[in-house]
N, C-alpha and C. Protein backbone atom coordinates (compact mmCIF):
# COMPACT_ATOMS: atom_id res chain seq x y z
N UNK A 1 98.36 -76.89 105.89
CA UNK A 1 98.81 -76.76 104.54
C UNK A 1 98.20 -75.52 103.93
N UNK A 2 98.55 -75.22 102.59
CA UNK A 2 98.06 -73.66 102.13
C UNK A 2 97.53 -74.51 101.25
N UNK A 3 96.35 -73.96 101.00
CA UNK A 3 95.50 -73.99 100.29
C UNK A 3 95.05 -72.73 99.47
N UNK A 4 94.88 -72.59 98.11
CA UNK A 4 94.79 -70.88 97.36
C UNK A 4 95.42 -69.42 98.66
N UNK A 5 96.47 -69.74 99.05
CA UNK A 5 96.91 -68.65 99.74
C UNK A 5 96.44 -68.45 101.49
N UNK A 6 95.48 -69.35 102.23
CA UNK A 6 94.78 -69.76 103.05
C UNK A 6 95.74 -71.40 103.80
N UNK A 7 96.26 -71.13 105.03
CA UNK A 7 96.50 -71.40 105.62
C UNK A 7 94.86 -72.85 105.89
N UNK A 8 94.81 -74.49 106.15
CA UNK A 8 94.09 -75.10 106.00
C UNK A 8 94.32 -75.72 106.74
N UNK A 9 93.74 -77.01 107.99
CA UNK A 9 94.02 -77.96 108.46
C UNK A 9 93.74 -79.01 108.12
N UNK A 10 94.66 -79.92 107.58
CA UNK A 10 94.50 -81.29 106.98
C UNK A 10 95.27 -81.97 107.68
N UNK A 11 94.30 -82.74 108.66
CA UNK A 11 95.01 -83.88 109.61
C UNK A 11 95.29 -85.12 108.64
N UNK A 12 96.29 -86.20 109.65
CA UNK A 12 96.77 -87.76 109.70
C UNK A 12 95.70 -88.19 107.95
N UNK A 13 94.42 -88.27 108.82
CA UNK A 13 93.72 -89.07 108.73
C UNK A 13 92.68 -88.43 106.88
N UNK A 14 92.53 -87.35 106.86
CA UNK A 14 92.17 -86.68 105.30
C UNK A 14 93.19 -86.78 104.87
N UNK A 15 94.33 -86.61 104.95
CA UNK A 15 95.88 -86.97 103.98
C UNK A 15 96.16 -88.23 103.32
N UNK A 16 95.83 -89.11 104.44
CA UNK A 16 95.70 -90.51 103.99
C UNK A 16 94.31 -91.02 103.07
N UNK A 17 93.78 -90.66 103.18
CA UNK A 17 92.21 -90.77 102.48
C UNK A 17 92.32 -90.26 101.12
N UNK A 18 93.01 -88.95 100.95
CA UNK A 18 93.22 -88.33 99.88
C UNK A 18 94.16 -89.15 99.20
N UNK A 19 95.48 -89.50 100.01
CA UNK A 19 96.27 -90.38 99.17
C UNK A 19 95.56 -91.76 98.06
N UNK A 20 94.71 -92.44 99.35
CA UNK A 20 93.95 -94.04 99.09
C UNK A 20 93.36 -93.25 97.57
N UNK A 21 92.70 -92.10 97.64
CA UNK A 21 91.88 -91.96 95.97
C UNK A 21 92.45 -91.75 94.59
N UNK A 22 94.10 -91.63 94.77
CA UNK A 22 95.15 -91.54 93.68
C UNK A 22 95.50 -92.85 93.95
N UNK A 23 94.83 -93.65 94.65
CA UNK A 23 95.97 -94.79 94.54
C UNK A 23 97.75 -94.64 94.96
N UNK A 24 97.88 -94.15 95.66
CA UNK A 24 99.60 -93.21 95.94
C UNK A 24 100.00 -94.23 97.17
N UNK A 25 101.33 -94.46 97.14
CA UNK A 25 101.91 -95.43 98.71
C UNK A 25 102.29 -94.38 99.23
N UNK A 26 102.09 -95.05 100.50
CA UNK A 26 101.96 -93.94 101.88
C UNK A 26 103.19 -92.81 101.53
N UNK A 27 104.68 -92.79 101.47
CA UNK A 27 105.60 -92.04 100.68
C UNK A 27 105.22 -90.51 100.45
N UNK A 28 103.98 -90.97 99.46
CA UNK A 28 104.17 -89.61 99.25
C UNK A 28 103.18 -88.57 99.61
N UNK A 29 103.53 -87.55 100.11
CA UNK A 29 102.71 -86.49 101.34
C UNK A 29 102.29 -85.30 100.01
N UNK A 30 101.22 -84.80 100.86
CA UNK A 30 100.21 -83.53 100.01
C UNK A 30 101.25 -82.10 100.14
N UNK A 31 101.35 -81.56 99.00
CA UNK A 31 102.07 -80.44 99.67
C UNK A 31 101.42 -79.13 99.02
N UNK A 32 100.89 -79.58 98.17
CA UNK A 32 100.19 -77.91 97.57
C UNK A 32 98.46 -78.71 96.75
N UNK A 33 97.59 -77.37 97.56
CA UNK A 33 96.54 -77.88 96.39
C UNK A 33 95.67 -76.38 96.18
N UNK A 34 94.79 -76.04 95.24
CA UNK A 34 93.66 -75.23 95.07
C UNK A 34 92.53 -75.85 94.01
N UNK A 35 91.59 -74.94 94.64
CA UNK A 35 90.12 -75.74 94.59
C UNK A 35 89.65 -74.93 92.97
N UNK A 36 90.98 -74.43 92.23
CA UNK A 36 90.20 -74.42 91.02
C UNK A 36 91.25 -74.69 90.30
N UNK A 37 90.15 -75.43 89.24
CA UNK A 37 91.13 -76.30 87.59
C UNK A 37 91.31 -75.52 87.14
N UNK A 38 92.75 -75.54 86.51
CA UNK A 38 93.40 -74.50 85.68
C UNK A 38 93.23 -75.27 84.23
N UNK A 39 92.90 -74.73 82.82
CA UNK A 39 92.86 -75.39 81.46
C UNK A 39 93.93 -74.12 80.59
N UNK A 40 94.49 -74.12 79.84
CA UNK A 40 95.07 -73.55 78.70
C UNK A 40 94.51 -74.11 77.94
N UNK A 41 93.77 -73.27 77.17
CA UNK A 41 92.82 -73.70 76.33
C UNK A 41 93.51 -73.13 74.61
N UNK A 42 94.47 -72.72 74.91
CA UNK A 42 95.26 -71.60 73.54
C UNK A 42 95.22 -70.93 73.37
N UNK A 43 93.88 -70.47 73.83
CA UNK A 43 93.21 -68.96 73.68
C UNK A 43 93.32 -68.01 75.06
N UNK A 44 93.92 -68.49 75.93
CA UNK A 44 93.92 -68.34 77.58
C UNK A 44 93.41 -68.96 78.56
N UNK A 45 93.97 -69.22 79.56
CA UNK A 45 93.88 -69.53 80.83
C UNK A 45 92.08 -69.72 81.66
N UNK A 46 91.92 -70.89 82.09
CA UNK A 46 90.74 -70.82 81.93
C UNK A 46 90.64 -71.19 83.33
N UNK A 47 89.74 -71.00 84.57
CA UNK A 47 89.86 -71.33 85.99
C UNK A 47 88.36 -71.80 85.89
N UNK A 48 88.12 -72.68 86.82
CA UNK A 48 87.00 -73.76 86.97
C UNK A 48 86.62 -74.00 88.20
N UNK A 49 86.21 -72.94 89.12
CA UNK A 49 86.12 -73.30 90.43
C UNK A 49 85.27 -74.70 91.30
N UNK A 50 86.48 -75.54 92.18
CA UNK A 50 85.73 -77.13 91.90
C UNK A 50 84.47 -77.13 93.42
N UNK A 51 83.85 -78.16 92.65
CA UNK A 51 82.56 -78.55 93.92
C UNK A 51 83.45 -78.54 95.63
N UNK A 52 82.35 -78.24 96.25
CA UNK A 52 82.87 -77.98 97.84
C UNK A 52 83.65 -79.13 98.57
N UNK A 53 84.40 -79.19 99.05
CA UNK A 53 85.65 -79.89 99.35
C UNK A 53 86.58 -80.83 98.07
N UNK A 54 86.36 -80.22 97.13
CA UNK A 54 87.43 -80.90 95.76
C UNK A 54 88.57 -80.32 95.97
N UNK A 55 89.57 -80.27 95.44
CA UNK A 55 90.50 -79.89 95.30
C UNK A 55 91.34 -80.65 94.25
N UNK A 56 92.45 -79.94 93.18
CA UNK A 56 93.29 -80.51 92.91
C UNK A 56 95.03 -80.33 93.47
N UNK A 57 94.93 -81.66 93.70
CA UNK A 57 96.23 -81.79 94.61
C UNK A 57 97.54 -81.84 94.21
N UNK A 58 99.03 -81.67 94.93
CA UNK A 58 99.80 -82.09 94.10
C UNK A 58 100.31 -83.04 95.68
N UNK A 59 100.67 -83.89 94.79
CA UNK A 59 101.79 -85.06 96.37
C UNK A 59 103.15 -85.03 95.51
N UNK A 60 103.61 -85.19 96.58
CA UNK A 60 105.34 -85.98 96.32
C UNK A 60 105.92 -86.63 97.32
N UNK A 61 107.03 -87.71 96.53
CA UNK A 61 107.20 -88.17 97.35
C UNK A 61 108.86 -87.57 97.86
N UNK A 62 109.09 -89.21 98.75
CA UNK A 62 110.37 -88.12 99.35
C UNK A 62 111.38 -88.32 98.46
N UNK A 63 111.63 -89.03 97.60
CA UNK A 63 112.60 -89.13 96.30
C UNK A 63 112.41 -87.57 95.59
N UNK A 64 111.25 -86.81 95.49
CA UNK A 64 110.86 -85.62 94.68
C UNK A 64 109.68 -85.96 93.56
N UNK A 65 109.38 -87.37 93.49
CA UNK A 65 108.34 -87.18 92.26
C UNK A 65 107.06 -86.61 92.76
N UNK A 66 106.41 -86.20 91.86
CA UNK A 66 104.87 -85.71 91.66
C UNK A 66 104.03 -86.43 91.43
N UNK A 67 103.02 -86.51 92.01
CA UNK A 67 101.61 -86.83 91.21
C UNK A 67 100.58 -85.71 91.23
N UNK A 68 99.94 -85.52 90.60
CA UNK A 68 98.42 -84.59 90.69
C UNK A 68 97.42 -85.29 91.00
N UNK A 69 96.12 -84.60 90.94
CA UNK A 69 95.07 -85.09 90.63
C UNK A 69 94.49 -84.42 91.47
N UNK A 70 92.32 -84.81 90.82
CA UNK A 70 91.55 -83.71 91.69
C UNK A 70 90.77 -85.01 93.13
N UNK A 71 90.87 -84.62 94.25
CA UNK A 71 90.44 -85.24 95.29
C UNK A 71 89.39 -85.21 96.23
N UNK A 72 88.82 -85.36 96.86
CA UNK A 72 87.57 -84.89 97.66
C UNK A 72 88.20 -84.89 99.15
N UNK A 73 88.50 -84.32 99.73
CA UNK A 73 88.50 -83.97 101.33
C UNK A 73 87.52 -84.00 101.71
N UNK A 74 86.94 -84.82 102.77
CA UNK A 74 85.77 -84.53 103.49
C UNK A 74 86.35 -83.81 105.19
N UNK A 75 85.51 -83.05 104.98
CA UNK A 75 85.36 -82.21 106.52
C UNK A 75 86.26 -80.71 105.63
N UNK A 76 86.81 -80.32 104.64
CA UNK A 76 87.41 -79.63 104.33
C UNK A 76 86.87 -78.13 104.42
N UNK A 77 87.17 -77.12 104.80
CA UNK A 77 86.40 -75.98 105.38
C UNK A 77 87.72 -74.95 105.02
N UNK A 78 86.80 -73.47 105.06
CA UNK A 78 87.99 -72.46 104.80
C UNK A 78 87.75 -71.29 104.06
């Protein structure tokens, strides 16, 4: 998967793990994430680079919906 422009390996088994911490049914798969929080704060764009293997994720499922949220990958490297 790409990760901030970086090509990443996220096996079976961190996909599913990541899912279990959104609470998400199996359905819906990881397809984009980067490891810094974005805020609009009004005043501009604000980046938050997250603790080592965080990430905020996006899933969907195969209908097309979204979920977000920020996740912990363990073993995550890159």
């Amino acid at each position: 998967m790409i990760i901030d422009r970086q090509f990443i390996a996220v096996s079976d088994h961190q996909e599913q793990q990541a899912r279990q911490q959104l609470e998400l049914p199996s359905d819906f798969h990881l397809v984009e994430a980067t490891r810094l929080l974005q805020h609009d704060t009004g005043n501009g764009l604000v980046q938050i680079p997250l603790p080592e293997g965080q990430v905020v994720a996006a899933f969907e499922s195969t209908d097309g919906r979204r979920r977000y949220g920020v996740i912990k990958i363990e073993g995550l490297v890159g």
